[in-house]
Protein backbone atom coordinates (compact mmCIF):
# COMPACT_ATOMS: atom_id res chain seq x y z
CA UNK A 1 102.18 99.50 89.59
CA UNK A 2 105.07 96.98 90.21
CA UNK A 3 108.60 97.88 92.16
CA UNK A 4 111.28 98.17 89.52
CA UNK A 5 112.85 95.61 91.64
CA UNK A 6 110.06 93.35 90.89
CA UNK A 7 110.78 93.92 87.04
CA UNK A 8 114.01 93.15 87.59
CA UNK A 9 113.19 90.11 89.04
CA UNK A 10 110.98 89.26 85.88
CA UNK A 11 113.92 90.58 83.34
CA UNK A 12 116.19 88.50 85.04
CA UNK A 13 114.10 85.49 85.14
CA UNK A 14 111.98 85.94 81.86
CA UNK A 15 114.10 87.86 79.57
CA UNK A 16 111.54 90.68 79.18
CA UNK A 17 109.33 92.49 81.40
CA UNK A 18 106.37 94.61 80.85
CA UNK A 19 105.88 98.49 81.94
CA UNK A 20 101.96 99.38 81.12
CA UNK A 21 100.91 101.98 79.59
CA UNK A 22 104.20 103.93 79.45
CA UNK A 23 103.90 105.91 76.51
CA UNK A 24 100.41 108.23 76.17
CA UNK A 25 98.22 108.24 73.62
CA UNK A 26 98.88 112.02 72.58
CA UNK A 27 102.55 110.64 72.42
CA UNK A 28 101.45 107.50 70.05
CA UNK A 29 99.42 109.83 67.90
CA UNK A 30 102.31 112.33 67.17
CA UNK A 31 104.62 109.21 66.37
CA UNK A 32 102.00 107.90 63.65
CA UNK A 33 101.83 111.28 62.32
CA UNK A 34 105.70 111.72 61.87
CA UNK A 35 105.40 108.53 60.32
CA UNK A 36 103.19 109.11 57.62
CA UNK A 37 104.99 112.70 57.02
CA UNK A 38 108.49 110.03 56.37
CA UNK A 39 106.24 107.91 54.58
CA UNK A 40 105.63 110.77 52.13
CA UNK A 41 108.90 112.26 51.96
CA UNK A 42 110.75 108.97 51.65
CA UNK A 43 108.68 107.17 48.52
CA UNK A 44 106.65 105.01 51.01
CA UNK A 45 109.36 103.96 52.63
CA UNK A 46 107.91 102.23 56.22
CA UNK A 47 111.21 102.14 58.64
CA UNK A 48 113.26 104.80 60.18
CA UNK A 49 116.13 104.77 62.06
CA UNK A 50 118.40 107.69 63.23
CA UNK A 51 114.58 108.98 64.68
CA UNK A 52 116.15 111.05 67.41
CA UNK A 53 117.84 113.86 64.95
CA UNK A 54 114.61 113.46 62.54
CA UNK A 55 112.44 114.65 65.65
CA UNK A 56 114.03 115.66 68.76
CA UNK A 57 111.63 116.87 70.74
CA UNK A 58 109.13 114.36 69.91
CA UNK A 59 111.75 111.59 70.74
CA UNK A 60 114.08 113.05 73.50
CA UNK A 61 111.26 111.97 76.07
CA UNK A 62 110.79 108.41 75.46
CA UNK A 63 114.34 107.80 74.80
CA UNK A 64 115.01 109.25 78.42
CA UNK A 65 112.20 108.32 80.02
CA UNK A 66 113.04 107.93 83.75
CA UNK A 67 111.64 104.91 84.26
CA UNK A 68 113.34 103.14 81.76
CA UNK A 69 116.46 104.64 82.84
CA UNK A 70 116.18 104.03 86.44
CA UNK A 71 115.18 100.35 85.34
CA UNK A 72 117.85 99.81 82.94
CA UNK A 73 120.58 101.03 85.52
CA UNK A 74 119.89 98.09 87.39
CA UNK A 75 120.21 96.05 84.81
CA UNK A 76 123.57 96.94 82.79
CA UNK A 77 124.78 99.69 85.57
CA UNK A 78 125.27 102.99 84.62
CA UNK A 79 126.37 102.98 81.08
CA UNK A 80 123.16 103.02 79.21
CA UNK A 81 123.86 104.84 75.45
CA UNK A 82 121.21 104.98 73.04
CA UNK A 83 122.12 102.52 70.26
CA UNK A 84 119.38 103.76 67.70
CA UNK A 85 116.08 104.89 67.83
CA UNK A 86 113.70 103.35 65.11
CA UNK A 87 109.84 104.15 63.75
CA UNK A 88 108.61 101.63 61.70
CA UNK A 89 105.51 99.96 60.32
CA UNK A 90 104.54 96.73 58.59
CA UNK A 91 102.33 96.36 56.07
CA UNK A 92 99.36 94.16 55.90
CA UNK A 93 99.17 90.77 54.30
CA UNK A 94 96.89 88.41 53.57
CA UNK A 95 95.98 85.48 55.68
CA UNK A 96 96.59 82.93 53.26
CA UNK A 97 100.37 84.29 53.30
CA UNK A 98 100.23 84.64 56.66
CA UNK A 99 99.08 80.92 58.09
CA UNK A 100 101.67 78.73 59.53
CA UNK A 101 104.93 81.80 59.73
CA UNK A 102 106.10 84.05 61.75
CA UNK A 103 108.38 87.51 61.21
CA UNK A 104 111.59 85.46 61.81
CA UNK A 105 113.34 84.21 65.18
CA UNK A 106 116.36 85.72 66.24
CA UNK A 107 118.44 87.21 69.50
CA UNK A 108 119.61 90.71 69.53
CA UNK A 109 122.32 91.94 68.60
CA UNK A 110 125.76 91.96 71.10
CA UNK A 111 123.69 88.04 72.02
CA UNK A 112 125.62 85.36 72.64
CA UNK A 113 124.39 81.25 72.85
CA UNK A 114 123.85 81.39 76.65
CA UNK A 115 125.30 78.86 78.69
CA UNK A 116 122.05 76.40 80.38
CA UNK A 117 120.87 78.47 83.30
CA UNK A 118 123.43 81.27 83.71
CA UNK A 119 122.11 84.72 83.24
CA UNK A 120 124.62 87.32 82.38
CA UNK A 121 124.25 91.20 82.48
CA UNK A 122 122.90 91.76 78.85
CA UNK A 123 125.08 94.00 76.56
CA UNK A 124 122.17 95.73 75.45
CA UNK A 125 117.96 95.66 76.06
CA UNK A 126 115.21 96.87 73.58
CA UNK A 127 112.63 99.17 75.24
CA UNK A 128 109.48 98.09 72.27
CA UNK A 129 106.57 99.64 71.91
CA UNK A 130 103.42 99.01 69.45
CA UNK A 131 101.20 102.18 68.71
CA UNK A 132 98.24 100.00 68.65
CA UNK A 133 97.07 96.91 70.75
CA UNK A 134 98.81 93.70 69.22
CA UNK A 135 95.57 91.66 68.41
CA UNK A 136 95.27 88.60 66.60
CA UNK A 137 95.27 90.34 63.58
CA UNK A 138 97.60 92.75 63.88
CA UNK A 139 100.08 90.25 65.21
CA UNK A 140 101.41 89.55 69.00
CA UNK A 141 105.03 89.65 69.76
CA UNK A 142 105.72 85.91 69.87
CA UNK A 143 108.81 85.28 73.09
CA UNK A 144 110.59 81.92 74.23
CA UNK A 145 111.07 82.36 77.72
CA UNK A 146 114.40 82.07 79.53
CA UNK A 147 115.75 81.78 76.35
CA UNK A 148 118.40 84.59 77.71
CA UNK A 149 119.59 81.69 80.26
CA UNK A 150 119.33 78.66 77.35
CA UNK A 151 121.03 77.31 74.82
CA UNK A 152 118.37 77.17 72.54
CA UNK A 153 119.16 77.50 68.70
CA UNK A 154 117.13 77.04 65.70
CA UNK A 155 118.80 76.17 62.32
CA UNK A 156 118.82 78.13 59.37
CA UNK A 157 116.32 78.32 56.92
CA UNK A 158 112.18 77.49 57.53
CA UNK A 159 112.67 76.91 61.07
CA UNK A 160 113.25 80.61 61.67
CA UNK A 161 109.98 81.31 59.96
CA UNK A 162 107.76 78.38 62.01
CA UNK A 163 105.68 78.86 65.16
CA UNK A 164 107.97 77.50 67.47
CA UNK A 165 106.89 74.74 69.96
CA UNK A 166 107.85 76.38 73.67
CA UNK A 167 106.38 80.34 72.19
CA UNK A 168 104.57 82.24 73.93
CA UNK A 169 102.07 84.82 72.64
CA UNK A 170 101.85 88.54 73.80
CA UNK A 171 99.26 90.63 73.43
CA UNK A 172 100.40 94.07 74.56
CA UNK A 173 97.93 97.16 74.40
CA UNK A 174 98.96 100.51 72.82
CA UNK A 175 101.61 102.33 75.10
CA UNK A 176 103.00 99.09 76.45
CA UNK A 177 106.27 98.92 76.28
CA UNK A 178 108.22 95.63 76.68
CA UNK A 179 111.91 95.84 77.99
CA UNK A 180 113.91 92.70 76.60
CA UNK A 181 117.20 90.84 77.17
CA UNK A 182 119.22 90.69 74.47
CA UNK A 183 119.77 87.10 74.80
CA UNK A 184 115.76 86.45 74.37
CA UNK A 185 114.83 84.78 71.02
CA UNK A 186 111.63 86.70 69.96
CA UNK A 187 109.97 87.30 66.49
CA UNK A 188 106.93 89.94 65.66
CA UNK A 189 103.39 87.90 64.15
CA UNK A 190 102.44 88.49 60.40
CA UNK A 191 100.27 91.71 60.61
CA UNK A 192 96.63 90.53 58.70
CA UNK A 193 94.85 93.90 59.81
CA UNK A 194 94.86 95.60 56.38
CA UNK A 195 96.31 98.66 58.61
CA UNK A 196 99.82 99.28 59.03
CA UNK A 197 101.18 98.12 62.18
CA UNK A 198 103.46 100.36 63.80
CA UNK A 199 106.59 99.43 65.70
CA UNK A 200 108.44 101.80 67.95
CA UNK A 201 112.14 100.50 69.39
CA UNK A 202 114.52 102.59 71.64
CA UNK A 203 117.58 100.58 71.72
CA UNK A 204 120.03 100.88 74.57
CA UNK A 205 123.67 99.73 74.53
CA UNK A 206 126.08 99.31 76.99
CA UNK A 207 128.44 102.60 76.41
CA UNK A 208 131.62 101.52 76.10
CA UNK A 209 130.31 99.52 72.22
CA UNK A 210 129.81 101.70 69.30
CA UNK A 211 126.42 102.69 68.54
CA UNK A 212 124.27 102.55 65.09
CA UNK A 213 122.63 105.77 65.05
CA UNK A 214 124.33 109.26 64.44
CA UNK A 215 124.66 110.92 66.99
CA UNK A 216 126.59 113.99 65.69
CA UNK A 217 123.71 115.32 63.94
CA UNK A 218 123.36 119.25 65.50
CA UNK A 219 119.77 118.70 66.69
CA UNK A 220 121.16 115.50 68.72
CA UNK A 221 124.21 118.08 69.47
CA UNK A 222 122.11 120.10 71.22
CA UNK A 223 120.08 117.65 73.44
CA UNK A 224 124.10 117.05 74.57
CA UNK A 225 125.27 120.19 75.19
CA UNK A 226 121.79 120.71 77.56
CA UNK A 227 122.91 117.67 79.45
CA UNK A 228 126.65 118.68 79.29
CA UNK A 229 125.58 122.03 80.48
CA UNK A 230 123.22 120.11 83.70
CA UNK A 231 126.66 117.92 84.16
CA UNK A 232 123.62 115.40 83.60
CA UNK A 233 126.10 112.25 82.87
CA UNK A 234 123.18 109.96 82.20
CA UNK A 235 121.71 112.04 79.41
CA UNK A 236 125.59 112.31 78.22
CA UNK A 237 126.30 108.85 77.67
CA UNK A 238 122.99 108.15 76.35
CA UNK A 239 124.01 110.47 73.50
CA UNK A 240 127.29 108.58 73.00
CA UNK A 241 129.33 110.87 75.42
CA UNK A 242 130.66 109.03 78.37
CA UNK A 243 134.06 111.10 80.13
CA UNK A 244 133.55 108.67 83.45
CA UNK A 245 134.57 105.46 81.35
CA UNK A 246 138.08 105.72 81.73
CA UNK A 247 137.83 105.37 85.02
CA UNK A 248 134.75 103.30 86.00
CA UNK A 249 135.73 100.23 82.91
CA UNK A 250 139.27 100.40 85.31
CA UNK A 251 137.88 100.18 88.95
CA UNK A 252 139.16 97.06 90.45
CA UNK A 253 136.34 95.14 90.32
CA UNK A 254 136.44 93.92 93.68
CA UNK A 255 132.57 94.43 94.52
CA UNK A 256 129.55 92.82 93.55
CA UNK A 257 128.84 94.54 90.38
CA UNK A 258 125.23 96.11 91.63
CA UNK A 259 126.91 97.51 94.49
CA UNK A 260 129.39 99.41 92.72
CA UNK A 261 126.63 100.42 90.39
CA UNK A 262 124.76 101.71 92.96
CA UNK A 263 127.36 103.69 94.33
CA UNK A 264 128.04 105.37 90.43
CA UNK A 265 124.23 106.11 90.15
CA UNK A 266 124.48 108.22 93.19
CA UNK A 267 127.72 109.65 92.46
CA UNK A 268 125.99 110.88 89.04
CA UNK A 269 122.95 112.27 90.81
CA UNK A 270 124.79 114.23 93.39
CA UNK A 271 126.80 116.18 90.30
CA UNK A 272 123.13 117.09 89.10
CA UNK A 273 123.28 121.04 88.40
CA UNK A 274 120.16 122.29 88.64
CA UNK A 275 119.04 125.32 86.42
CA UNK A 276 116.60 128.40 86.99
């Protein structure tokens, strides 16, 4: 298993890094299931956002899995919000369709055109998973590499629907999740499986930007008064609630910006409550 300092070292050179096998297969399983139960409520409808109030407890522990936590800390600090949570699937095609396209290029959004060779913190990162392995046919994630730290574009129109020349294929397994820069220019792989392939994406946000999903739903409510009731401010401001911004967007700025972190991240573990 690699360091979380050596996937920072990836991220920061790559765009993306891999953590294997993150998510279980019991976990995947439960995920398809809620998926076809939306499918049927919803008229067939195949994405979902706002998953975290749909499911709680079925969500609550991907969304704040440690790992991704203590990873994403060190790359955006500690101000790590849940942007929105989505379940999704696309449908099959056929290959004749599919030949010669892909889903459709793009950055993330809060991107920017990066400047040739400068990384900057990322306003936000995509934690993706697949809930089945991304084969040929059921389509790899397609990346440009360092395209966080280039500024690569590609014009409107076909372009954005081509194989692109520098691509590079990925073929992650089931319970892979990939952790991207928001900067990288990435598009999914027409899905030819006649199966639906599923797409799972926690999206993180820095926490002082507004976030897409609702988090004043009561079930969400109530994953925030547990973490208000901890004094657990990581849960809190991944749930939209951050009462240390006034002071930590205001500090001076007169450190390196991973050593201040580092000193907040402790700060927020040592006001930890811990319950019997």
């Amino acid at each position: 298993m690699k360091k979380i300092t050596d996937h920072l070292v990836e991220y920061k050179e790559n765009g993306f890094t891999v953590f294997p096998g993150l998510f279980s297969d019991n976990q995947m399983q439960e995920w398809r299931k809620k998926h076809t139960e939306l499918m049927s409520d919803y008229d067939q409808r195949t994405w979902f956002g706002n998953m975290l109030e749909y499911a709680p407890r079925l969500m609550w522990p991907a969304v704040s899995h440690p790992i991704l936590l203590d990873f994403l800390q060190q790359v955006m600090g500690p101000f790590i919000q849940l942007d929105n949570l989505t379940l999704a699937a696309f449908p099959s095609i056929t290959e004749d369709n599919a030949n010669g396209v892909v889903s459709g290029w793009h950055r993330d959004r809060w991107a920017h055109l990066p400047q040739e060779g400068v990384y900057t913190t990322p306003l936000a990162s995509n934690a993706i998973s697949y809930l089945q392995d991304l084969t040929d046919d059921f389509g790899p994630l397609r990346v440009i590499i360092g395209s966080h730290r280039k500024p690569i574009t590609i014009e409107e129109g076909e372009s954005r629907r081509r194989p692109h020349p520098d691509e590079t294929l990925i073929h992650m397994k089931a319970g892979d999740v990939i952790v991207t820069h928001n900067g990288l220019i990435h598009s999914g792989s027409p899905n030819t499986s006649d199966q639906l392939r599923y797409f799972f994406s926690i999206y993180y946000n820095s926490s002082w930007l507004k976030h897409t999903d609702n988090h004043n739903g009561p079930l969400t409510q109530q994953l925030l008064a547990a973490a208000r009731e901890c004094n657990d401010y990581r849960h809190m401001r991944l749930l939209g609630y951050d009462p240390q911004m006034p002071s930590r967007c205001n500090s001076g700025f007169l450190l390196a910006d991973e050593s201040q972190w580092q000193k907040w991240i402790e700060a927020d573990h040592q006001a930890l409550k811990t319950t019997n």
